[in-house]
Protein backbone atom coordinates (compact mmCIF):
# COMPACT_ATOMS: atom_id res chain seq x y z
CA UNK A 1 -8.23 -33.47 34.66
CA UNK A 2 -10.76 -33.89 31.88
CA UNK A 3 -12.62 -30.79 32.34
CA UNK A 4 -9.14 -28.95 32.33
CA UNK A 5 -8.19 -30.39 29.16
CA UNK A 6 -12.11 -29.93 27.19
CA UNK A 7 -11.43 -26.19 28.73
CA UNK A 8 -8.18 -25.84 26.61
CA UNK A 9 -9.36 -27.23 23.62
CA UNK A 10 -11.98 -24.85 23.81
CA UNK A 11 -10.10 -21.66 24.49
CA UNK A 12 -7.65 -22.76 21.76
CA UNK A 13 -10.42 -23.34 19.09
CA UNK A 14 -11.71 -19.55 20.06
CA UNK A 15 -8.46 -18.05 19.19
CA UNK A 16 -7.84 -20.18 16.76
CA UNK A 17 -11.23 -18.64 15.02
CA UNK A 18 -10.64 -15.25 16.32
CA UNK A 19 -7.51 -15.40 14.88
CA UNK A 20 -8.93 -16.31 11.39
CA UNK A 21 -11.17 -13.68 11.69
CA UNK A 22 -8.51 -10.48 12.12
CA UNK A 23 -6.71 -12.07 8.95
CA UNK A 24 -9.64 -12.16 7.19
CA UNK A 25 -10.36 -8.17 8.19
CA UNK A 26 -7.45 -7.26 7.52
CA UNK A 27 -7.25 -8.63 4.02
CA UNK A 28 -10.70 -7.29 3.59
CA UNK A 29 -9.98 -3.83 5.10
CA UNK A 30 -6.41 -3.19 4.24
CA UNK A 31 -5.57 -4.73 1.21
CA UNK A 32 -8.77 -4.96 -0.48
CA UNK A 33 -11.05 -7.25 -2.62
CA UNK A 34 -9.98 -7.79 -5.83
CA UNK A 35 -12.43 -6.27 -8.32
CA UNK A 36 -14.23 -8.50 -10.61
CA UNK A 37 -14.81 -6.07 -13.34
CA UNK A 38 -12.46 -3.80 -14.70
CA UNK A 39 -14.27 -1.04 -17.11
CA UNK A 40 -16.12 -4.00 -19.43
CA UNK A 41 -13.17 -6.53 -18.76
CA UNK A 42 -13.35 -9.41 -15.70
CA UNK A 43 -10.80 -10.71 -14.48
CA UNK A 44 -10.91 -13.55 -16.31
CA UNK A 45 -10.92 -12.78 -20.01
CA UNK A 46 -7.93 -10.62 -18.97
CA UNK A 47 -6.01 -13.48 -16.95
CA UNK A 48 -6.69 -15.24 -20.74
CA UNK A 49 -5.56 -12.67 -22.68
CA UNK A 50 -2.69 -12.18 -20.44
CA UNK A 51 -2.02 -16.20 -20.67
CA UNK A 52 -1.52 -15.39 -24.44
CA UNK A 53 0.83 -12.68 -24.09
CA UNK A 54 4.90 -11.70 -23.65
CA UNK A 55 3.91 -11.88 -20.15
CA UNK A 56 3.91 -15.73 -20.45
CA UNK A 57 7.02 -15.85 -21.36
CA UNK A 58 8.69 -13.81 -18.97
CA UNK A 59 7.67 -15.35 -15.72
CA UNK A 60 4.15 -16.54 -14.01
CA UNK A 61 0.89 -14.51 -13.31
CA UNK A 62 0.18 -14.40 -9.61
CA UNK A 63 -3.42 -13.49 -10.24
CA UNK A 64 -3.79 -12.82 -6.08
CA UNK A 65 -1.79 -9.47 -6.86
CA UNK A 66 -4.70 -8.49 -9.60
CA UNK A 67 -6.12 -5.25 -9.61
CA UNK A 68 -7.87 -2.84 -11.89
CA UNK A 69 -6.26 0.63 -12.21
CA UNK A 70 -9.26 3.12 -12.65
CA UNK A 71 -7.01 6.12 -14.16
CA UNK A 72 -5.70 3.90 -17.05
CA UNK A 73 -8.47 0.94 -17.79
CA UNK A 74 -6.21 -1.65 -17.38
CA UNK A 75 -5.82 -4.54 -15.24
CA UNK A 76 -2.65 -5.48 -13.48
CA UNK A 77 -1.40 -8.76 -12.53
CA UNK A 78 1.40 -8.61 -10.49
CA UNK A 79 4.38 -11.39 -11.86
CA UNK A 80 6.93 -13.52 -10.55
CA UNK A 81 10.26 -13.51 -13.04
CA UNK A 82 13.46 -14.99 -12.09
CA UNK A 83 15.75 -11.98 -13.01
CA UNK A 84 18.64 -10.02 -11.24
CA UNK A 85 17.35 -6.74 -11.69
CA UNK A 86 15.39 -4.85 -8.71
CA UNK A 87 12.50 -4.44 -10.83
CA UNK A 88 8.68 -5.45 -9.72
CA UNK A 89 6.75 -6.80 -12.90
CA UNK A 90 3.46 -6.52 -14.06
CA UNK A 91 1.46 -7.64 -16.43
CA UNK A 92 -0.96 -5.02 -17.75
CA UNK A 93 -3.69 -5.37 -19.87
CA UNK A 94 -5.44 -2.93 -21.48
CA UNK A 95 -9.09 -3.17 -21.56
CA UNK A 96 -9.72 -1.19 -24.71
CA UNK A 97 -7.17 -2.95 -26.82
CA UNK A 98 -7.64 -6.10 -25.54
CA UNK A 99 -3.53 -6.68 -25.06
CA UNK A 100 -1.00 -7.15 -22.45
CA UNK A 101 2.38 -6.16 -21.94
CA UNK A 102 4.83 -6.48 -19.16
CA UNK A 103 5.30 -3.50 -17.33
CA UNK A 104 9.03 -3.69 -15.26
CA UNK A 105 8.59 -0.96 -12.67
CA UNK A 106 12.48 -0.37 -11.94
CA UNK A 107 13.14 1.79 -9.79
CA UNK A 108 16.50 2.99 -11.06
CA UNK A 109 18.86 2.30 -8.41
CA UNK A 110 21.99 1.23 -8.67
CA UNK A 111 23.05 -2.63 -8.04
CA UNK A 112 26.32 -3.38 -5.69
């Protein structure tokens, strides 16, 4: 009875590590590190700039949704706001001018 109990426990820790490890690839793969650097900007003197910002005010960073948009130079922290519209926020930060803005992102439909 022992030995079929220390052989569960066993099996269970394997998936329970194999498991781990496809969430880990596919946050890795799929979604992506987030970059440290933007242009000259980390991530961190933006997350500060953007803590001094309108986007402070209208709702929280979620700094895991970060990334740094190549074609523009500017960083993007994605935003949680307690609104009714559709829209999903961002805060952007541009790297050059060293501000930040909320970008809304609606998408224009219409609310029932």
């Amino acid at each position: 009875m022992k030995k079929l109990g220390y052989r569960v426990l066993v099996f269970l820790s394997a998936a329970v590590i194999i498991f781990i490890g496809v969430i880990c690839f596919y946050l890795f793969k799929v979604i992506g590190p987030t970059p440290l650097h933007c242009g000259t900007m980390n991530i961190i003197e933006a997350y500060k700039i953007a803590g001094k910002s309108e986007c402070m005010h209208g709702g929280k960073l979620f700094p895991l949704g970060s990334r740094c948009n190549e074609k523009t130079g500017w960083w993007e922290f994605s935003m949680i706001v307690k609104s009714d519209s559709q829209c999903l926020t961002a805060c952007v930060i541009d790297t050059q001018a060293k501000k930040a803005e909320i970008s809304w992102r609606c998408t224009g439909g219409l609310q029932k």
